[in-house]
C-alpha atoms as a PDB file:
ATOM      1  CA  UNK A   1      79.068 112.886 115.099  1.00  0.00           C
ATOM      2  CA  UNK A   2      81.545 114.538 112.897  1.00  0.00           C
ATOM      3  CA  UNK A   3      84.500 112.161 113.927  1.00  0.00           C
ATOM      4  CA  UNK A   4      82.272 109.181 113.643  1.00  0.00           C
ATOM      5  CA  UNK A   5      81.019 110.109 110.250  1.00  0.00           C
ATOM      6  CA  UNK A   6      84.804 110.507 109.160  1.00  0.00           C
ATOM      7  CA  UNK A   7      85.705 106.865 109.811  1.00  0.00           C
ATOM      8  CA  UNK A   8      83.791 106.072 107.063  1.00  0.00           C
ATOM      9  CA  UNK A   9      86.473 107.271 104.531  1.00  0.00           C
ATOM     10  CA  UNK A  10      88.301 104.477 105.385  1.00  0.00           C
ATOM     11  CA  UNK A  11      86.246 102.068 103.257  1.00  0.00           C
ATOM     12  CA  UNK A  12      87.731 103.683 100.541  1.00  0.00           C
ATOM     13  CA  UNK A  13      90.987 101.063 100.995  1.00  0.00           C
ATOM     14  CA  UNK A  14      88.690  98.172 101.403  1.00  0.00           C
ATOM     15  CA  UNK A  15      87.986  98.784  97.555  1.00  0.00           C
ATOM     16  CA  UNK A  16      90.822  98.017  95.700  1.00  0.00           C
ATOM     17  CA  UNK A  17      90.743  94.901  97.874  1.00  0.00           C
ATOM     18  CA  UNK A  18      87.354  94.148  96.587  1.00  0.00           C
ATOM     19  CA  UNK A  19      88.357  94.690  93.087  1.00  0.00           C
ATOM     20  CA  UNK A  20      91.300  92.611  92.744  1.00  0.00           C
ATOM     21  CA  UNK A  21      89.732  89.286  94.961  1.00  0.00           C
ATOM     22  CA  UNK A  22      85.704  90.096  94.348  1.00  0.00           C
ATOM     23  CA  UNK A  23      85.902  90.915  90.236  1.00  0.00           C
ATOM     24  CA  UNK A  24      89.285  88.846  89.391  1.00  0.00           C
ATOM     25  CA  UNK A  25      87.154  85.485  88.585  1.00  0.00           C
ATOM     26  CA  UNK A  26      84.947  87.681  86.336  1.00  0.00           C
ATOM     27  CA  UNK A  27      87.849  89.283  84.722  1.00  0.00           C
ATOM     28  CA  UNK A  28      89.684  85.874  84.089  1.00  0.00           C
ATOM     29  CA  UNK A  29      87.069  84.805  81.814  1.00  0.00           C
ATOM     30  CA  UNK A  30      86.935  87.836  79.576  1.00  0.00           C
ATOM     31  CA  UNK A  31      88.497  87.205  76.228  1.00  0.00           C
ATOM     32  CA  UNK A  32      89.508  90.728  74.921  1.00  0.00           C
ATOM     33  CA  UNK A  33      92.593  92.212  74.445  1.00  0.00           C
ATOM     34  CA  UNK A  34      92.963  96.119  75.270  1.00  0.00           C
ATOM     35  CA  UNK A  35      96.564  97.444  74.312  1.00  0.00           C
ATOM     36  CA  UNK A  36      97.451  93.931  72.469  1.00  0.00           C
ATOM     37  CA  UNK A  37      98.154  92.647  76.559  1.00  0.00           C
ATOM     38  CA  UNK A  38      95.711  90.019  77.952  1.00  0.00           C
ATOM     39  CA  UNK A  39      92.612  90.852  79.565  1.00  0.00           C
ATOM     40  CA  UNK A  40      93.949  90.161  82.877  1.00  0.00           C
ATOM     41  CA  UNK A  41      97.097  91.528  82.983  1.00  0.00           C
ATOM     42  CA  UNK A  42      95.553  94.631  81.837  1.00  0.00           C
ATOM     43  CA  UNK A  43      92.898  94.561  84.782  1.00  0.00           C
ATOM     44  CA  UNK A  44      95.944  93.957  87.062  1.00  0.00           C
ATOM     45  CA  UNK A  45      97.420  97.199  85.815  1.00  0.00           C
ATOM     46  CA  UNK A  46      94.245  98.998  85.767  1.00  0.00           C
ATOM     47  CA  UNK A  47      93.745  97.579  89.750  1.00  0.00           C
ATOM     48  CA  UNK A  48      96.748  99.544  90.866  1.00  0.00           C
ATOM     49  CA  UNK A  49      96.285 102.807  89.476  1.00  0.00           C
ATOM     50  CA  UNK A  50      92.703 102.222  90.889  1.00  0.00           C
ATOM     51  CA  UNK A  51      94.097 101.331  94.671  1.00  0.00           C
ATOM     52  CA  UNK A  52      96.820 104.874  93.656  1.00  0.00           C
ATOM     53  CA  UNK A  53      94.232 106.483  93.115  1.00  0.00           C
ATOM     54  CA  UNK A  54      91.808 105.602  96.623  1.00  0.00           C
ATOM     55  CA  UNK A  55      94.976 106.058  98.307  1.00  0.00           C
ATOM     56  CA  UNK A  56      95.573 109.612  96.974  1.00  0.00           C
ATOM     57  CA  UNK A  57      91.718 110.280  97.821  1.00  0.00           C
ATOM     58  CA  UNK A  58      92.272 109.425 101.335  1.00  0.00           C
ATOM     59  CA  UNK A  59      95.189 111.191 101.638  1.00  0.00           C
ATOM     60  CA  UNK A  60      93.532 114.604 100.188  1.00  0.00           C
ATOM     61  CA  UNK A  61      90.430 113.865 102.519  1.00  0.00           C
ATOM     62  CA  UNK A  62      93.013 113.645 106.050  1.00  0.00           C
ATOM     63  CA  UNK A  63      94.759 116.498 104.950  1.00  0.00           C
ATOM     64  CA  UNK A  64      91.733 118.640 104.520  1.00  0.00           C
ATOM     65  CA  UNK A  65      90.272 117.214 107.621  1.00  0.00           C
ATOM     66  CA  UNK A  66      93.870 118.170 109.810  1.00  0.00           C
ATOM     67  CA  UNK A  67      93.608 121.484 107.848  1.00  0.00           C
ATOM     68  CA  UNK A  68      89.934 122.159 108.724  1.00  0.00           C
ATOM     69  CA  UNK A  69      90.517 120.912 112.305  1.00  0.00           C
ATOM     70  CA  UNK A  70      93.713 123.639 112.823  1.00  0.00           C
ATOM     71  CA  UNK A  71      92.313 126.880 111.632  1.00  0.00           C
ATOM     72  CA  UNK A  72      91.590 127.530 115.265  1.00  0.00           C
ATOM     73  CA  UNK A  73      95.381 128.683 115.389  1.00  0.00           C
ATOM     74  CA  UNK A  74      96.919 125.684 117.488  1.00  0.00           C
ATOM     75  CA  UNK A  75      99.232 123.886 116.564  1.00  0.00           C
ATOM     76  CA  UNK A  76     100.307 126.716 113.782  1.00  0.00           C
ATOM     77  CA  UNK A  77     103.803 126.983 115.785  1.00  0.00           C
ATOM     78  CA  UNK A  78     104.028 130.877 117.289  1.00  0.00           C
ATOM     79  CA  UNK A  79     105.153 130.338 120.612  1.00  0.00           C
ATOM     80  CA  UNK A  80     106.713 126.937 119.811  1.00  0.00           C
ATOM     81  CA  UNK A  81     109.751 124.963 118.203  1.00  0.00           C
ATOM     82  CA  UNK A  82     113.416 126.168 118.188  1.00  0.00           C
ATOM     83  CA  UNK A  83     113.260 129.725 117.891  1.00  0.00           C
ATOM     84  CA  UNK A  84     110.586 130.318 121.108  1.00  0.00           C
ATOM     85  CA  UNK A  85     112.234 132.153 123.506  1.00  0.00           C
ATOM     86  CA  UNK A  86     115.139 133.216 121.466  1.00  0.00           C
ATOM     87  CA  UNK A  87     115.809 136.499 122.678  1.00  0.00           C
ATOM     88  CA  UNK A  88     115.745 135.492 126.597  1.00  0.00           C
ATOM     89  CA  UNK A  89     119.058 136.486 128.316  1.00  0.00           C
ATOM     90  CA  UNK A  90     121.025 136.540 124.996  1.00  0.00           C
ATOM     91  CA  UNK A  91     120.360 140.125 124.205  1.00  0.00           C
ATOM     92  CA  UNK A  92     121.958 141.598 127.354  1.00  0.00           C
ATOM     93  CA  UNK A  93     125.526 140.712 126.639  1.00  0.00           C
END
């Protein structure tokens, strides 16, 4: 259930999707001017530090996830990479 639940984070990228092509007709048609820069140039701006900042969020939530999935102890690397088995045969010399 747990890995089925988890696929559900994933939505989180569908959003800035849905806020650039769902709210960009709305956003045309607004007359103000934050910063002096058109309304729309300024919801362009605002769109990608929104789709940053999903990105980052989905990011944090995989890490967790892989970090919360290997404190079981595999995968921490005793026993494997270059230096396993180091001291076979060379010490006798």
């Amino acid at each position: 259930m747990g890995g089925r639940l988890s696929r559900w984070r994933y939505l989180l990228l569908a959003l800035p999707f849905l806020w650039q092509l769902g709210l960009a007709p709305w956003a045309n048609g607004v007359a103000a001017r934050p910063l002096g820069i058109p309304f729309a140039m300024f919801w362009q701006i605002a769109g990608i530090v929104f789709a940053s900042a999903c990105i980052a969020l989905l990011y944090w939530m995989e890490r967790r996830a892989a970090r919360d999935g290997a404190d079981d102890g595999a995968g921490d690397g005793e026993g494997s990479g270059a230096n396993a088995g180091m001291g076979d045969g060379a010490g006798g010399r």
